[in-house]
Protein backbone atom coordinates (compact mmCIF):
# COMPACT_ATOMS: atom_id res chain seq x y z
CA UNK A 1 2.79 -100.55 -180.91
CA UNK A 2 0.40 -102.96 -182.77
CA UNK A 3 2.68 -102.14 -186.15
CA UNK A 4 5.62 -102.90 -184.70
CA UNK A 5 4.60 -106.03 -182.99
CA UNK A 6 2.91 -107.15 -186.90
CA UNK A 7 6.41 -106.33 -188.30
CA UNK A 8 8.35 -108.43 -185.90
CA UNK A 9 5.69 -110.88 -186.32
CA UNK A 10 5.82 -110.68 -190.58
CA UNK A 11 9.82 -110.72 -190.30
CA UNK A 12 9.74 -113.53 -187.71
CA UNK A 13 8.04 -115.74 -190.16
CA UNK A 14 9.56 -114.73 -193.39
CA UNK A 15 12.99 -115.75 -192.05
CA UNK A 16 11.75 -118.95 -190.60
CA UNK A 17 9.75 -120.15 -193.31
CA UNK A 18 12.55 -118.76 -196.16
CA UNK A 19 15.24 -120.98 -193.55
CA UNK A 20 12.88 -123.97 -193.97
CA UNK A 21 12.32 -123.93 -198.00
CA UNK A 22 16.36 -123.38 -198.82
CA UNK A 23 17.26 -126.41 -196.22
CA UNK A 24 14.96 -128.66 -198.13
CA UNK A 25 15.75 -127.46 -201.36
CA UNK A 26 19.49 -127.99 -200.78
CA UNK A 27 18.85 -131.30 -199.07
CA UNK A 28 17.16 -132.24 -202.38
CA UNK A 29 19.77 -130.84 -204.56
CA UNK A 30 22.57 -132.43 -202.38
CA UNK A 31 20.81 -135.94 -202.97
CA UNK A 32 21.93 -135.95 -206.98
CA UNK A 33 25.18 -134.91 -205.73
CA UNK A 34 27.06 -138.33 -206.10
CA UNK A 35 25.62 -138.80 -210.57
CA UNK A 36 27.89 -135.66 -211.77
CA UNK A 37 31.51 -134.72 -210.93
CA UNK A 38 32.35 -132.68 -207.77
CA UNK A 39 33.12 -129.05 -209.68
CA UNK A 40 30.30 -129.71 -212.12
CA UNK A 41 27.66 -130.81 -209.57
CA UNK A 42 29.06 -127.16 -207.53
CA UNK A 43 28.40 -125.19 -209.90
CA UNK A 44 24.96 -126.33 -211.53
CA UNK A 45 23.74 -126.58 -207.96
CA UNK A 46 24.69 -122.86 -207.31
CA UNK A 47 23.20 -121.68 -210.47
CA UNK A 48 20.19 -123.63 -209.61
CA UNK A 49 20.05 -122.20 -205.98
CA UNK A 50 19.96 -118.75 -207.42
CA UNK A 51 17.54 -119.14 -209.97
CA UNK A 52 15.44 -120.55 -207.18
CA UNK A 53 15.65 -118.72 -203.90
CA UNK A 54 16.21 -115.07 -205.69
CA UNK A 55 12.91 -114.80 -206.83
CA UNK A 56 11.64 -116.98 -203.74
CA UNK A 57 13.19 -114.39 -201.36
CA UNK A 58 12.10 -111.46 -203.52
CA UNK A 59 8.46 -112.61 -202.71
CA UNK A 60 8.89 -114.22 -199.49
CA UNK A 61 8.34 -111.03 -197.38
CA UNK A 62 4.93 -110.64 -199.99
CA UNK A 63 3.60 -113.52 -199.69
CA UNK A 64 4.15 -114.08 -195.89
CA UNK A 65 2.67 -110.73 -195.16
CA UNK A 66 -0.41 -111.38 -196.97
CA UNK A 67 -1.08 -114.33 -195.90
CA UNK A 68 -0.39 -112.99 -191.89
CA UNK A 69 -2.89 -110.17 -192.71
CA UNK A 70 -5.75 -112.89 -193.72
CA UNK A 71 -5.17 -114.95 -190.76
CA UNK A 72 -4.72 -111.44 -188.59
CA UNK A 73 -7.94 -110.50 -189.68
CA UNK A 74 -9.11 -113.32 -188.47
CA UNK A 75 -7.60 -113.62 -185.11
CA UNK A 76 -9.06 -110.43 -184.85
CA UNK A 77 -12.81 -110.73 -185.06
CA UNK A 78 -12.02 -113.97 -183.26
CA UNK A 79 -10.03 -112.55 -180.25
CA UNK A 80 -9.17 -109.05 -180.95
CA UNK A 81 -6.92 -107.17 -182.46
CA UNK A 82 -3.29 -107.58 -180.27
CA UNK A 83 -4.53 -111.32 -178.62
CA UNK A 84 -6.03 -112.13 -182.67
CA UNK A 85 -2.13 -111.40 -183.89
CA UNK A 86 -0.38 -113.29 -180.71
CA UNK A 87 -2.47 -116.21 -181.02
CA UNK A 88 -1.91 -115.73 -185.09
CA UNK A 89 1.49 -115.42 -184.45
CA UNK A 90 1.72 -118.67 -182.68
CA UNK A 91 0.00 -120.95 -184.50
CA UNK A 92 2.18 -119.82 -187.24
CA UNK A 93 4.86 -120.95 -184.99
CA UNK A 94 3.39 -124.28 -184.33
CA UNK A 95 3.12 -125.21 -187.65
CA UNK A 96 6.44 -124.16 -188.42
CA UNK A 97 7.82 -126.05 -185.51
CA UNK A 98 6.15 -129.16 -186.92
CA UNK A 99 7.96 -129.22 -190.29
CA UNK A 100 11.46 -127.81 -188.51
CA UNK A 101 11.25 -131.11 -186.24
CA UNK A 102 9.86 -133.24 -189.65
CA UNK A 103 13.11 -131.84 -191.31
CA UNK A 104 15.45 -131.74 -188.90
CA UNK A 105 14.37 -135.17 -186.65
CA UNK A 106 12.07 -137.03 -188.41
CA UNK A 107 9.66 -136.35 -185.78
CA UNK A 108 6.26 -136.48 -186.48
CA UNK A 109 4.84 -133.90 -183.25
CA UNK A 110 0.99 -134.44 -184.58
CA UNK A 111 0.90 -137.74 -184.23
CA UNK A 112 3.55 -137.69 -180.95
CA UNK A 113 0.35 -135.31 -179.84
CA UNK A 114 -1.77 -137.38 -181.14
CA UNK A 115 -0.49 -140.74 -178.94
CA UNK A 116 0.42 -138.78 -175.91
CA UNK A 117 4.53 -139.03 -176.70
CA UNK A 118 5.50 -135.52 -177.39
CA UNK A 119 6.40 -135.39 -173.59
CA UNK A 120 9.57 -136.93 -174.66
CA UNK A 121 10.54 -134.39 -177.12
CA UNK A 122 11.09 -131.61 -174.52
């Protein structure tokens, strides 16, 4: 059971996180978009986006999964092993949350936290 939950958990964040680093690295391509013609901007941006994200997503899973195993280990001798991965599992999500709302609303949720606001964000 614990595996499968850790795999769900590992996937969960891969996609998230890989979601998060290709919107802002098209957002910041798309900014130069308007200094080079239409077809030319195209297709240097898609060579660009490959030679980016296909090593990015070839390590993603890697990366993601040993990083979740440090902080797992640590949830663990903190709160056990299943609770140590849940409560892993949602700060993970927390701080994921924070950049998707940074990106996607210019919302700030630690200092909306921070002053009492982030009420008004739900």
């Amino acid at each position: 059971m614990y595996r499968y939950f850790f795999r769900f958990v590992v996937t969960t964040l891969t996609i998230l996180t890989a979601n998060l680093l290709t919107q802002a690295i098209s957002d910041y391509l798309i900014s130069y978009k308007s200094h080079v013609q239409p077809v030319t901007f195209t297709l240097i941006a898609m060579g660009i986006i490959v030679v980016i994200f296909y090593p990015l997503f070839a390590k993603m899973e890697e990366w993601v999964k040993a990083l979740s195993m440090k902080v797992v280990k640590s949830g663990k001798s903190f709160a056990g092993k299943y609770l140590g991965l849940f409560l892993a599992f949602i700060a993970a999500l927390a701080v994921l949350t924070y950049f998707y709302a940074k990106e996607w609303y210019h919302i700030d949720l630690a200092k909306a936290l921070v002053n009492g606001t982030i009420g008004g964000y739900f």
